[in-house]
Protein backbone atom coordinates (compact mmCIF):
# COMPACT_ATOMS: atom_id res chain seq x y z
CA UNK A 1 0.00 0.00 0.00
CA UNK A 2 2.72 2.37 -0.97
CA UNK A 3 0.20 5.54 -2.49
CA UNK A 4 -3.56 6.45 -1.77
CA UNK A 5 -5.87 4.30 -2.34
CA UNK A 6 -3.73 1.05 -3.36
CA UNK A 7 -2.72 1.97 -7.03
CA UNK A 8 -2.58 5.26 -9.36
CA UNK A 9 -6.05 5.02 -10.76
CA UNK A 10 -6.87 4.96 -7.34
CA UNK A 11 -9.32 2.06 -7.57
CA UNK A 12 -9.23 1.41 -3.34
CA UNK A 13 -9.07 -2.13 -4.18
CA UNK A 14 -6.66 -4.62 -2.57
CA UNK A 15 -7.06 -8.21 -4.28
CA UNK A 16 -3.79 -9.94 -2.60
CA UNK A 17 -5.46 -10.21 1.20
CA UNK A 18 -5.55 -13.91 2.01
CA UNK A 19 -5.96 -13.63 5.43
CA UNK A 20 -9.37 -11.37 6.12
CA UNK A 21 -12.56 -13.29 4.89
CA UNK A 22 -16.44 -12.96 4.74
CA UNK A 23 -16.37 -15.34 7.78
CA UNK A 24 -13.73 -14.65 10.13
CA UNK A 25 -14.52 -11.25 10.12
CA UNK A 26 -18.00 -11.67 10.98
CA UNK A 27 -19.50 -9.71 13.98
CA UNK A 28 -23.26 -9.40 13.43
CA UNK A 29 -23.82 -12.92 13.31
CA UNK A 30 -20.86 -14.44 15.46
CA UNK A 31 -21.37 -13.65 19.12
CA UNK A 32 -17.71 -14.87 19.61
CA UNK A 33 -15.75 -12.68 16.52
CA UNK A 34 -12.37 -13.45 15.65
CA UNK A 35 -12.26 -9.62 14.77
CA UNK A 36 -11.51 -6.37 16.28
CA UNK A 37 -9.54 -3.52 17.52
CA UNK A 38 -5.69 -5.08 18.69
CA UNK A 39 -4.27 -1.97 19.88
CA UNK A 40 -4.13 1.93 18.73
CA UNK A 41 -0.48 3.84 18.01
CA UNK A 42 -0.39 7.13 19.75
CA UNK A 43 1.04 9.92 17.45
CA UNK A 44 0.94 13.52 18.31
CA UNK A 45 -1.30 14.97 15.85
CA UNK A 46 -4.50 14.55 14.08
CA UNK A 47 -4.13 11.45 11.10
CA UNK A 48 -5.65 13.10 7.68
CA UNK A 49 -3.50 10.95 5.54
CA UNK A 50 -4.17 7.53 4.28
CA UNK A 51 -1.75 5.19 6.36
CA UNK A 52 1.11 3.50 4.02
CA UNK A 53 2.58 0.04 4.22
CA UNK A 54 6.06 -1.44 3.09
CA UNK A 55 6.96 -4.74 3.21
CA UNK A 56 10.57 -6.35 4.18
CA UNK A 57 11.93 -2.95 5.06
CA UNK A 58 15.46 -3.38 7.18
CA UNK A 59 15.73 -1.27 10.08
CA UNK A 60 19.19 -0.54 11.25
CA UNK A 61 19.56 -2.31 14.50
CA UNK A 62 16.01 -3.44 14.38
CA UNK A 63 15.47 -5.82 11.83
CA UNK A 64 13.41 -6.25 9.10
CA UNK A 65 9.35 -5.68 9.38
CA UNK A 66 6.01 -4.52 7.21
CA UNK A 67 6.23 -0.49 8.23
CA UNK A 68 3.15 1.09 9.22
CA UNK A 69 3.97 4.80 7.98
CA UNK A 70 1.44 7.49 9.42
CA UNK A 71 2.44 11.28 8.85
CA UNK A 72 0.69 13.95 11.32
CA UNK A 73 -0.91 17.64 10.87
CA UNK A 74 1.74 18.37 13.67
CA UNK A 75 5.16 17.90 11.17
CA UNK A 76 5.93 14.13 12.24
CA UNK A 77 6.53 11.11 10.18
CA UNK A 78 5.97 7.67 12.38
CA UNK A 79 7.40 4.39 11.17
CA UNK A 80 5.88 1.74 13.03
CA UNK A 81 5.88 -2.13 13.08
CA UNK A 82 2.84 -3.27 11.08
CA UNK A 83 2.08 -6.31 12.29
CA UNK A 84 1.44 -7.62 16.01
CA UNK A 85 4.20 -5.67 17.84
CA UNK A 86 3.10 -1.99 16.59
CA UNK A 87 6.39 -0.93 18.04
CA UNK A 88 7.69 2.12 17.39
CA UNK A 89 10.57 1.68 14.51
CA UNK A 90 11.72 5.50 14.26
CA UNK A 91 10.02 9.03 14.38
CA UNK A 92 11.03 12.65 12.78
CA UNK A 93 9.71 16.08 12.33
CA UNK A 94 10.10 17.64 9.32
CA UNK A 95 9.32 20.83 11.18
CA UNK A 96 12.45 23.83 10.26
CA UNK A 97 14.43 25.14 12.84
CA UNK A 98 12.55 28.40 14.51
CA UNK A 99 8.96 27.15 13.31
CA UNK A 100 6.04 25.50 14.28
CA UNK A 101 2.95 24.14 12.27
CA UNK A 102 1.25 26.34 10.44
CA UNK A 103 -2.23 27.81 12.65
CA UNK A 104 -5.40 26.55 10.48
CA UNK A 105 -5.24 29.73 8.85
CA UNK A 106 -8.96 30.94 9.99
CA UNK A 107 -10.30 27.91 8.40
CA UNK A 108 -12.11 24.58 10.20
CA UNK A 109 -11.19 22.40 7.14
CA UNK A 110 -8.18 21.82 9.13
CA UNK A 111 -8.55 22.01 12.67
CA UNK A 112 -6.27 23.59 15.17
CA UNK A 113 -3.00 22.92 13.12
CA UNK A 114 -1.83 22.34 9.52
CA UNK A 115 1.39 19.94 9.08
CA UNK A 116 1.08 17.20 6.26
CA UNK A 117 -2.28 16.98 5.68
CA UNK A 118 -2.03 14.52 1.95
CA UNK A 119 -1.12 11.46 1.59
CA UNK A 120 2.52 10.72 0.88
CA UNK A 121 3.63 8.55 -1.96
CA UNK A 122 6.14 5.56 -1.27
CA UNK A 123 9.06 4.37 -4.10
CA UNK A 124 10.76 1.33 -2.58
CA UNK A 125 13.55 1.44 -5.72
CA UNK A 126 14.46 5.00 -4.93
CA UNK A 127 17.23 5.83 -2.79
CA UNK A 128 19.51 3.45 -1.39
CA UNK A 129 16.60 2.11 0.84
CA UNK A 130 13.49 3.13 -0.80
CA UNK A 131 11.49 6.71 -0.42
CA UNK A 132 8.46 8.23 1.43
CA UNK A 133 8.02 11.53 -0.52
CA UNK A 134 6.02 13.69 1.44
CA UNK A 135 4.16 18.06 1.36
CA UNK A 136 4.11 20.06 4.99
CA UNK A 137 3.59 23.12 5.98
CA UNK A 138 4.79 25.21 8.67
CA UNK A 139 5.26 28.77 9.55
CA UNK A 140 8.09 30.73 10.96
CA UNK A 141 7.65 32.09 14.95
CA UNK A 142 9.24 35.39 14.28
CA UNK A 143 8.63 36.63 11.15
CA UNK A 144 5.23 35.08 10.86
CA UNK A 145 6.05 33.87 6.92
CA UNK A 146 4.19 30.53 5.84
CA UNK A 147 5.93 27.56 4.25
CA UNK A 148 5.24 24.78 2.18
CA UNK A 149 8.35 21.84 1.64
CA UNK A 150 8.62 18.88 -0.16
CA UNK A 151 10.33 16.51 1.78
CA UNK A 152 11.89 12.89 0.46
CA UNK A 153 12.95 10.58 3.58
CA UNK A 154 14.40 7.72 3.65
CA UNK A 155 12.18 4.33 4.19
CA UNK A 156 14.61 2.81 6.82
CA UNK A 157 16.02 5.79 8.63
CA UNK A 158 13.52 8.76 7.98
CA UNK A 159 16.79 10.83 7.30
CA UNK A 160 16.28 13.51 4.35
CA UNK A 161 17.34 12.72 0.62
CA UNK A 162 18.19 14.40 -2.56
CA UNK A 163 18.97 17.50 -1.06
CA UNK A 164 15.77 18.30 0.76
CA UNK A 165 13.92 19.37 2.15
CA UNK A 166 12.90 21.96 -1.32
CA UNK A 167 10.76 25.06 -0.72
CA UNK A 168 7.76 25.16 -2.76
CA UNK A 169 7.64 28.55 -4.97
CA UNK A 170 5.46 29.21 -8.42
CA UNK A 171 4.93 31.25 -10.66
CA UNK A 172 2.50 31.24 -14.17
CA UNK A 173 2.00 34.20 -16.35
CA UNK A 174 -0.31 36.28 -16.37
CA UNK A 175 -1.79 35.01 -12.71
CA UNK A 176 -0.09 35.74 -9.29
CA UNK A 177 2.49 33.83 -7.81
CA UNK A 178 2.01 31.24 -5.56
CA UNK A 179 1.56 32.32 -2.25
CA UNK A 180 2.46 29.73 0.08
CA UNK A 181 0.09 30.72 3.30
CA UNK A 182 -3.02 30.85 0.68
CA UNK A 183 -2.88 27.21 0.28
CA UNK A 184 -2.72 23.55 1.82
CA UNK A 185 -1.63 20.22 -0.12
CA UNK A 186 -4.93 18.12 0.31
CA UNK A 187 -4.85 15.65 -2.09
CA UNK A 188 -2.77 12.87 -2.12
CA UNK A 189 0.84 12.96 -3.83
CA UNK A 190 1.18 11.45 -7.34
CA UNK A 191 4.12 9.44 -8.62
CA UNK A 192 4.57 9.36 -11.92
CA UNK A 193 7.27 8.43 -14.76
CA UNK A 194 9.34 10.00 -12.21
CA UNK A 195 7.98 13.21 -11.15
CA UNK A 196 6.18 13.97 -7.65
CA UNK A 197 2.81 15.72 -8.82
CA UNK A 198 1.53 18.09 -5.81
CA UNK A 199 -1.89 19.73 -6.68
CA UNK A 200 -3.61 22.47 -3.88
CA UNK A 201 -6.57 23.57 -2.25
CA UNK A 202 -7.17 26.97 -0.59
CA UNK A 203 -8.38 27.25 3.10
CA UNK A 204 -12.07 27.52 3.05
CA UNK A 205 -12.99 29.27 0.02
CA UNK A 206 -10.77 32.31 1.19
CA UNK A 207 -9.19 34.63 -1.66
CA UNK A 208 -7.06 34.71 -3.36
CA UNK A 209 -6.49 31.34 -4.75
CA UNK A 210 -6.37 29.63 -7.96
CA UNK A 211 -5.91 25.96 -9.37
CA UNK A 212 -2.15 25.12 -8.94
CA UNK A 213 -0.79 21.81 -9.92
CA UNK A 214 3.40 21.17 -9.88
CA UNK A 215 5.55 18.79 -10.94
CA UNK A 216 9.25 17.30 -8.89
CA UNK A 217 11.95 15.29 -10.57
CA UNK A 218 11.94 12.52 -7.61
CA UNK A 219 15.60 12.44 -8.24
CA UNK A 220 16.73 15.45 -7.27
CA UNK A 221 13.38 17.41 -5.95
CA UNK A 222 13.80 20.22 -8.65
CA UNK A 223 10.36 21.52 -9.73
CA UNK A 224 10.41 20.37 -13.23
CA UNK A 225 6.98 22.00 -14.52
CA UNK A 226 3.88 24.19 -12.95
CA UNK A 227 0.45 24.71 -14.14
CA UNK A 228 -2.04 27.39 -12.88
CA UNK A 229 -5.80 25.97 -14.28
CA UNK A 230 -7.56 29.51 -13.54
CA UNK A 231 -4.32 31.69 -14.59
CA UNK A 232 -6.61 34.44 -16.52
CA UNK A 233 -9.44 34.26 -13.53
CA UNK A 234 -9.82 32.80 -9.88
CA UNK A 235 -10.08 29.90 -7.62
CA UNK A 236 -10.47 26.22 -9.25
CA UNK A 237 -8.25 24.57 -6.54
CA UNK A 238 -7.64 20.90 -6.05
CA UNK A 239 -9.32 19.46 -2.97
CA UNK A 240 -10.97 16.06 -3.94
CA UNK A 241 -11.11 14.68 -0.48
CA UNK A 242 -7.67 13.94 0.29
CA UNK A 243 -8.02 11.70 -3.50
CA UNK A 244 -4.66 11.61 -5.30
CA UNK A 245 -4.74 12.67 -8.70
CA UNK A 246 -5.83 9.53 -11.16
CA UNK A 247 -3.33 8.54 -13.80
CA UNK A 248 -4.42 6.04 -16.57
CA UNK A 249 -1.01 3.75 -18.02
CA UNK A 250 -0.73 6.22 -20.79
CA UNK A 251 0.68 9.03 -18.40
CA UNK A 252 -2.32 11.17 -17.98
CA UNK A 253 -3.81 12.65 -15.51
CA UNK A 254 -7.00 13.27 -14.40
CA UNK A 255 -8.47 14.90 -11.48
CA UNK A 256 -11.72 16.93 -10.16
CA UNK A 257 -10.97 20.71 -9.32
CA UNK A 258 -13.45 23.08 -7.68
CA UNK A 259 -15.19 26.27 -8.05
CA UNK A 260 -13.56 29.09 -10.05
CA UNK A 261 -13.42 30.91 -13.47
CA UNK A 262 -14.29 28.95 -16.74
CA UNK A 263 -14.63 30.55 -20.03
CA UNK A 264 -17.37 30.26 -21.65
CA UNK A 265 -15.56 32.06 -24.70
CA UNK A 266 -14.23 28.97 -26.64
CA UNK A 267 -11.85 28.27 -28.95
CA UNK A 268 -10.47 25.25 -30.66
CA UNK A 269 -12.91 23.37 -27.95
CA UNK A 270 -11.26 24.94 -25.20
CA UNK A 271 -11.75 27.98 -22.90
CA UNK A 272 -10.76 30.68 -24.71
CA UNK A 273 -8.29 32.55 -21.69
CA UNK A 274 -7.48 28.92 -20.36
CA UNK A 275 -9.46 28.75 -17.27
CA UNK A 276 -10.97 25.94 -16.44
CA UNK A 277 -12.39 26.22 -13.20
CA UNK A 278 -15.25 23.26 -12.21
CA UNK A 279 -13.63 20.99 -14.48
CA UNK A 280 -13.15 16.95 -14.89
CA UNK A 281 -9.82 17.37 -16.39
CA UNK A 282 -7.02 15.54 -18.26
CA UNK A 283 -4.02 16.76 -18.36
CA UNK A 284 -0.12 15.24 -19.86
CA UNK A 285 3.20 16.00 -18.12
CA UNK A 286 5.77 14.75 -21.34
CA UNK A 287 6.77 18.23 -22.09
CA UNK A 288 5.64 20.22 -19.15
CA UNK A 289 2.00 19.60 -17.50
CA UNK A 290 -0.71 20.98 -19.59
CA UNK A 291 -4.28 20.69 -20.04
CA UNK A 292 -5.26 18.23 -23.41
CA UNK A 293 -8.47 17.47 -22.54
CA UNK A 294 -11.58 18.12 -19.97
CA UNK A 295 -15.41 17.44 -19.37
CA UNK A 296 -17.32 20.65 -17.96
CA UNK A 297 -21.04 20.27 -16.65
CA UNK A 298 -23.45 22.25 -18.85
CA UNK A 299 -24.30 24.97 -15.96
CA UNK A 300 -20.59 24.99 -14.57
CA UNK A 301 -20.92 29.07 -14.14
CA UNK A 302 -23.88 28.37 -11.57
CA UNK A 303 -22.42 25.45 -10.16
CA UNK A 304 -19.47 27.56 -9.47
CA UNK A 305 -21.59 30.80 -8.28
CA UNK A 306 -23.61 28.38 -5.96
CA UNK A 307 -20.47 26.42 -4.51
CA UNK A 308 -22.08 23.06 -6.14
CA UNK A 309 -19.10 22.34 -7.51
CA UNK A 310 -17.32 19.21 -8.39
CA UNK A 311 -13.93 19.47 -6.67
CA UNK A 312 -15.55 17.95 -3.14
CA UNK A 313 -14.63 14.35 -4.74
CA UNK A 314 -12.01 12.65 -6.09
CA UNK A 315 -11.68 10.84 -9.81
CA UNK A 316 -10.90 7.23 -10.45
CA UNK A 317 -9.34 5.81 -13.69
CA UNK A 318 -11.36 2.29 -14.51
CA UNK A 319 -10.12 -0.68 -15.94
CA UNK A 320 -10.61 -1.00 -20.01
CA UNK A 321 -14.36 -2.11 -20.40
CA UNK A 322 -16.40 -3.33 -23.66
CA UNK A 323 -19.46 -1.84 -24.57
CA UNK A 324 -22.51 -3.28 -26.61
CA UNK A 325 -20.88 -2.75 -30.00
CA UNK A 326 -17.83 -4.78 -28.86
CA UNK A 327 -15.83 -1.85 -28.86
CA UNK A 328 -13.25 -1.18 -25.57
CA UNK A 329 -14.12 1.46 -24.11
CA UNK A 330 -11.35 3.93 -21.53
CA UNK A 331 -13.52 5.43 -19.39
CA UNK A 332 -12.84 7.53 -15.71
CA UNK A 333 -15.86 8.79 -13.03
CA UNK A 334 -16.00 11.49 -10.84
CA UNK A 335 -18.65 12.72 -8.75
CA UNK A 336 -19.17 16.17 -6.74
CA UNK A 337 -21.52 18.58 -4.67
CA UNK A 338 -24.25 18.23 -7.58
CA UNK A 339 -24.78 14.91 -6.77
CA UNK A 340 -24.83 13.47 -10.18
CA UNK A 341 -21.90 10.48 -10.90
CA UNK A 342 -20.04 11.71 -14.10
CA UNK A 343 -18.37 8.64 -16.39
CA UNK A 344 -16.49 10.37 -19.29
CA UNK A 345 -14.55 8.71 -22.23
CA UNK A 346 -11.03 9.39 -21.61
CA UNK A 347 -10.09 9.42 -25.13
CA UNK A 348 -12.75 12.16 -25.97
CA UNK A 349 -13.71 13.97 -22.49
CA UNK A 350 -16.43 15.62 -24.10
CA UNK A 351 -15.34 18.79 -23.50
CA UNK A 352 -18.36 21.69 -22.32
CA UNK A 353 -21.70 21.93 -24.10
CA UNK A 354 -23.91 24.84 -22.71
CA UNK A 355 -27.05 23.19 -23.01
CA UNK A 356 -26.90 19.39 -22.13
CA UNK A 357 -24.47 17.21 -20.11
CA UNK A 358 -26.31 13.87 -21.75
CA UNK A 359 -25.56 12.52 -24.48
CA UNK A 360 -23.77 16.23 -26.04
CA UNK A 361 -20.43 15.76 -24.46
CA UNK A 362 -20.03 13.53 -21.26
CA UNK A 363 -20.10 9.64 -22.20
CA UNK A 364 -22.65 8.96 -19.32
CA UNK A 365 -24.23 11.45 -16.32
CA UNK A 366 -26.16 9.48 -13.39
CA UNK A 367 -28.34 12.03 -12.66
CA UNK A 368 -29.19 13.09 -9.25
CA UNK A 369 -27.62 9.24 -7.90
CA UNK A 370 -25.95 10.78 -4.70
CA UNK A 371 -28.67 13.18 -3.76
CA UNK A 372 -26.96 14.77 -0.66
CA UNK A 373 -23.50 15.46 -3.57
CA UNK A 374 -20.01 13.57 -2.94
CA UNK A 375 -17.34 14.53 -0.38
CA UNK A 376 -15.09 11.11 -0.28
CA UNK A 377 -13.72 9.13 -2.96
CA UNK A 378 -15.38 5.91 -4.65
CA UNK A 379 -14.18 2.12 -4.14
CA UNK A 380 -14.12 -0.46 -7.43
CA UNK A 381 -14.22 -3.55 -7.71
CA UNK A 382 -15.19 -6.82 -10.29
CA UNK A 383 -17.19 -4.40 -12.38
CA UNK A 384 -18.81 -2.62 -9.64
CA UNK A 385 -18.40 1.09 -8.20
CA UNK A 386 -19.32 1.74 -4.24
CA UNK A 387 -19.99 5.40 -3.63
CA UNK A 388 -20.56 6.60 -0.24
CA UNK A 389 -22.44 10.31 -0.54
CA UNK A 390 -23.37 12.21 2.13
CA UNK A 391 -26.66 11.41 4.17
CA UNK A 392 -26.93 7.93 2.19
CA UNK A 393 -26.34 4.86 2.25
CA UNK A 394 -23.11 3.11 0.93
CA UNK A 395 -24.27 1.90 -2.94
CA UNK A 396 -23.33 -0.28 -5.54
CA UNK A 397 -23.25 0.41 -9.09
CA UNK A 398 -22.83 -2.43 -11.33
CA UNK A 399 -21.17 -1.66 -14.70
CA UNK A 400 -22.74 -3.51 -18.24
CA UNK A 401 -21.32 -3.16 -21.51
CA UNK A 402 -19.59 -0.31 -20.03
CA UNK A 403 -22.52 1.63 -18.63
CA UNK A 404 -23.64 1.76 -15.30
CA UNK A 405 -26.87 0.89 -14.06
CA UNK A 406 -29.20 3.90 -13.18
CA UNK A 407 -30.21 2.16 -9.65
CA UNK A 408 -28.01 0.59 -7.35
CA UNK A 409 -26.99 -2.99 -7.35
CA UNK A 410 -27.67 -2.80 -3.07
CA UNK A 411 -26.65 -0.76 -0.40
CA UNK A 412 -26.14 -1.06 3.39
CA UNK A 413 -28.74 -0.31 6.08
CA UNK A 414 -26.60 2.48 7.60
CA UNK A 415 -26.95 6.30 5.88
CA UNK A 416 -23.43 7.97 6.17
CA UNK A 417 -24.04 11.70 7.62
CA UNK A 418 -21.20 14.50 6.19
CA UNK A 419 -18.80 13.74 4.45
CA UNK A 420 -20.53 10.03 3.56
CA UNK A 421 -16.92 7.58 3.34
CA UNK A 422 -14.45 6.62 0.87
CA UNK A 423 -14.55 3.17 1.09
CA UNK A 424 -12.02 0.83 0.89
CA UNK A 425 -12.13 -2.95 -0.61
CA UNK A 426 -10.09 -6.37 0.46
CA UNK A 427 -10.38 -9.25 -1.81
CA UNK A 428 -8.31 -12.33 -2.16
CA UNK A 429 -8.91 -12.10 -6.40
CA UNK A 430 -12.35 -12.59 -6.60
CA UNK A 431 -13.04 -13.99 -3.59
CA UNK A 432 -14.02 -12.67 -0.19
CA UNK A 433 -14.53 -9.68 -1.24
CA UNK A 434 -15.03 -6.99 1.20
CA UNK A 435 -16.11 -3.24 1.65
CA UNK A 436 -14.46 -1.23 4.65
CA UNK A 437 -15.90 2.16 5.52
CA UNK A 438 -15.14 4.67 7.92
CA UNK A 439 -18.35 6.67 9.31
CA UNK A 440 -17.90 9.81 11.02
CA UNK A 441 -20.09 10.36 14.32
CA UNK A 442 -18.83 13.45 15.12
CA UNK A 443 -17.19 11.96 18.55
CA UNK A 444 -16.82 8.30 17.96
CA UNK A 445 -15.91 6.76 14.49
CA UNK A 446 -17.48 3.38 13.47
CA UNK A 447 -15.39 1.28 11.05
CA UNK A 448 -18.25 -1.06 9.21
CA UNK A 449 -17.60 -3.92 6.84
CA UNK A 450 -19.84 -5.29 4.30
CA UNK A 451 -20.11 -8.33 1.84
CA UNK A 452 -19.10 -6.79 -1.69
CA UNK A 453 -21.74 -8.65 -3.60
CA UNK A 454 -24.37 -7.10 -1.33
CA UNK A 455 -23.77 -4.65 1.02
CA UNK A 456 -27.19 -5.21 2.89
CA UNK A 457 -25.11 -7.95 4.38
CA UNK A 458 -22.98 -6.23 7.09
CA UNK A 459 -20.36 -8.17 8.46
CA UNK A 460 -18.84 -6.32 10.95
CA UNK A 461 -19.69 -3.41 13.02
CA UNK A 462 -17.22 -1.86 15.70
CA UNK A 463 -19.82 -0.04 17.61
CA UNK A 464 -21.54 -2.98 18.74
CA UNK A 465 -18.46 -3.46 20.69
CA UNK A 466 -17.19 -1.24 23.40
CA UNK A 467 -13.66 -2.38 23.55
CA UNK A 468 -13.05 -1.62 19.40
CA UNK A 469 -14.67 2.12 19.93
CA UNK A 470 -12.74 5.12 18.61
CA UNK A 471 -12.42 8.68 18.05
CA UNK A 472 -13.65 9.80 14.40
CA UNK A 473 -11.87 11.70 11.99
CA UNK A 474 -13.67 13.26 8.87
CA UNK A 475 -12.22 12.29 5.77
CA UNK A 476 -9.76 8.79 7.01
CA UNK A 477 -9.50 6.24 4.31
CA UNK A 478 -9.03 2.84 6.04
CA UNK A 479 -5.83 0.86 4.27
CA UNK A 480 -6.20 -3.18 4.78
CA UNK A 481 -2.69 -5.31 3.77
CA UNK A 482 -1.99 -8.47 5.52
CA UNK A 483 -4.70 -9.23 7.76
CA UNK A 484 -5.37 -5.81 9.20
CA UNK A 485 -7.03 -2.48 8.90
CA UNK A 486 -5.63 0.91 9.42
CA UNK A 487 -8.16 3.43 10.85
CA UNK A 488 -6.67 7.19 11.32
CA UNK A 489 -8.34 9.03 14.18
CA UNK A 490 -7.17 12.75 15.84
CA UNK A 491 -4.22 11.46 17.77
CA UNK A 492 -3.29 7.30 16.90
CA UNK A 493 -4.03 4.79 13.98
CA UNK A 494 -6.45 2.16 15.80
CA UNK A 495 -5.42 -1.27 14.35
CA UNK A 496 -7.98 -3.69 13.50
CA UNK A 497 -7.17 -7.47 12.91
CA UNK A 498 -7.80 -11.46 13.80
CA UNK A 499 -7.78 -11.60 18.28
CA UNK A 500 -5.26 -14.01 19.21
């Protein structure tokens, strides 16, 4: 599990587990379970990030282990044991000398503090030992200046590579420069051919902002290219959940930004100043990034005006499909605040139509599917999507001849309140297949699991027992690998597995 959700398309899907079945896990019918919270790992800030796992790392003087790595909004980077130990393997801050965490910058996106709030990226081959590549931010006590690093540590030591930590800075004409207290990195770090892709979100909707993405050599941590979406206008930032940017095996990338300027002057089929703000986009990084292709909803300048934009979710790249006329058939999906799930053709995106999403430029539009709008990031698996909106229930959408079904396959009794759950699945290849999801109480988090084939069949519930309670956290994205789960909460990981 070495980058957010298991793989670069960002599928969630984990089909090597061997050890966590349908049966062992069971709770709601098994008064007895094998399954449960072990232990939790105390860390000293709140968990945002997706937890990462290594195999077969060596540890100077400790030996070799599966490493647990969980980064904090207070500057630290934990290594722990991943399996029934949990010991502590080694710890660092990536905080500068004379500065602290950055304050949340008037916002409540972020409570309290801002460290490293994405998900890092992991490349065992790079370095001498292998690399955990990883965005914070922190501020300077004195002269009250905000700063954003990329930092590459080593796997077995946590000791900086390559030079770094480097100091993000930006600039693309004719916008402003990038102003590092103005923004947060939120969504997970991309690796690709390469190159570290960072993309950032604003805090709160507060100006100015725009739609920054930038590109690393992973080598040496030089910024090799940077791309403003809304350079001409405002806004468009990158939040998607915590959700990495997608990439398909091509090299593109694709990826859900928010509110902000389009153009609805167009030329050549795109905007006309090169703002794309609200946008399902597609971009290329072989000479420099740059957009090559995009879908735009048919009212994007209301969604935008109204904040019903589609940056609140993530976007998936799906496995190679056929449709009815035998044809294959590339497709991506992306869902946001209007509640309607958006598949688009990722060899024609569609591009913007100003009358009609249907059937004028996206390749298919669910209408209306996750009524309360999408603030997590979808789960696939064997020709099925799970999407977890908010105030619903977790569903099912079963893909034929490349389409999806208009009603969901099933869905589980529970409704998910704000921000519904990016679900997670563990399958041992097509078999024992199940869905993890993390629901948000406001106080006390409840980690569920249901049957993939039917998700009206829950399997296990931790708040039916006391001793596997714990403390929520809003957007967490459990990680399962070798017969456990990985639940971040405000101030540990709580580790799930089989009870001895």
């Amino acid at each position: 599990m070495l980058t957010y959700h298991n793989d670069i398309g960002r599928t969630g899907q984990d089909l090597t587990e061997s050890i966590l079945t349908t049966t062992n896990i069971n709770n709601v019918t098994n008064p007895t379970p094998a399954f449960g919270k072990l232990y939790e790992l105390g860390v000293d800030g709140l968990v945002d990030a997706q937890p990462l796992i290594k195999t077969q790392v060596a540890i100077p003087g400790k030996g070799t282990h599966n490493v647990l790595y969980v980064v904090t909004e207070n500057d630290s980077v934990y290594a722990f044991d991943a399996d029934s130990s949990g010991a502590a393997l080694w710890q660092v801050s990536v905080v500068g000398s004379g500065e602290t965490p950055s304050d949340p910058r008037g916002c409540s996106q972020v409570p309290n503090q801002i460290g490293i709030t994405s998900t890092p990226v992991v490349d065992p081959t790079a370095g001498p030992h292998g690399t955990i590549y990883l965005v914070a931010m922190s501020k300077n006590t004195k002269s009250g200046a905000y700063i954003q690093r990329i930092h590459a540590l080593d796997l077995t030591t946590g000791a900086e590579e390559f030079g770094g930590p480097v100091t993000v800075t930006a600039t693309f004409a004719p916008g402003p420069a990038f102003s590092p207290g103005q923004y947060k990195e939120r969504a997970g770090l991309l690796l690709l051919n390469g190159q570290i892709i960072t993309t950032w979100a604003s805090h709160c909707d507060d100006q100015p902002y725009n739609g920054w993405i930038m590109a690393y050599d992973q080598n040496t941590l030089a910024q090799t290219s940077v791309l403003d979406i809304t350079p001409n206008g405002s806004e468009g930032a990158i939040w998607q959940a915590g959700g990495g940017p997608a990439a398909d095996s091509s090299g593109n990338i694709y990826l859900l930004d928010g509110n902000g300027t389009f153009d609805t002057s167009i030329v050549g089929g795109f905007p006309s100043k090169g703002d794309f703000g609200n946008g399902f986009l597609k971009l290329s990084n072989s000479s420099g990034l740059q957009v090559t292709d995009f879908f735009e909803p048919y009212d994007t300048v209301s969604e935008s005006n109204s904040d019903a934009d589609l940056g609140s979710g993530g976007a998936m790249v799906l496995p190679d499909m056929t449709d009815s006329t035998n044809t294959t058939r590339h497709l991506a999906v992306g869902a946001g605040k209007d509640g309607n799930i958006y598949l688009v053709d990722r060899t024609n995106m569609g591009k913007w139509n100003s009358t009609s999403n249907n059937n004028l430029n996206a390749y298919q539009v669910l209408t209306g599917a996750l009524n309360g709008g999408e603030w997590a990031m979808p789960a696939y698996f064997n020709f099925t999507l799970y999407y977890g909106g908010v105030s619903e229930p977790l569903q099912a959408f079963a893909f034929s001849q490349a389409k999806l079904g208009a009603m969901p396959t099933s869905s589980s009794s529970e409704t998910y309140g704000y921000p519904g759950t990016s679900p997670s699945i563990s399958a041992n290849g097509t078999s024992n297949a199940i869905v993890w999801a993390v629901q948000a109480n406001g106080s006390a988090g409840v980690l569920h699991a249901y049957d993939a084939t039917n998700l009206a069949t829950e399997l296990y519930n931790s708040s039916t027992v006391p001793a596997d309670s714990f403390s929520d956290n809003k957007f967490i994205t459990p990680t399962i690998a070798n017969g456990k789960v990985y639940v971040g909460t405000p101030s540990s990981v709580a580790v799930f597995g089989l009870k001895p």
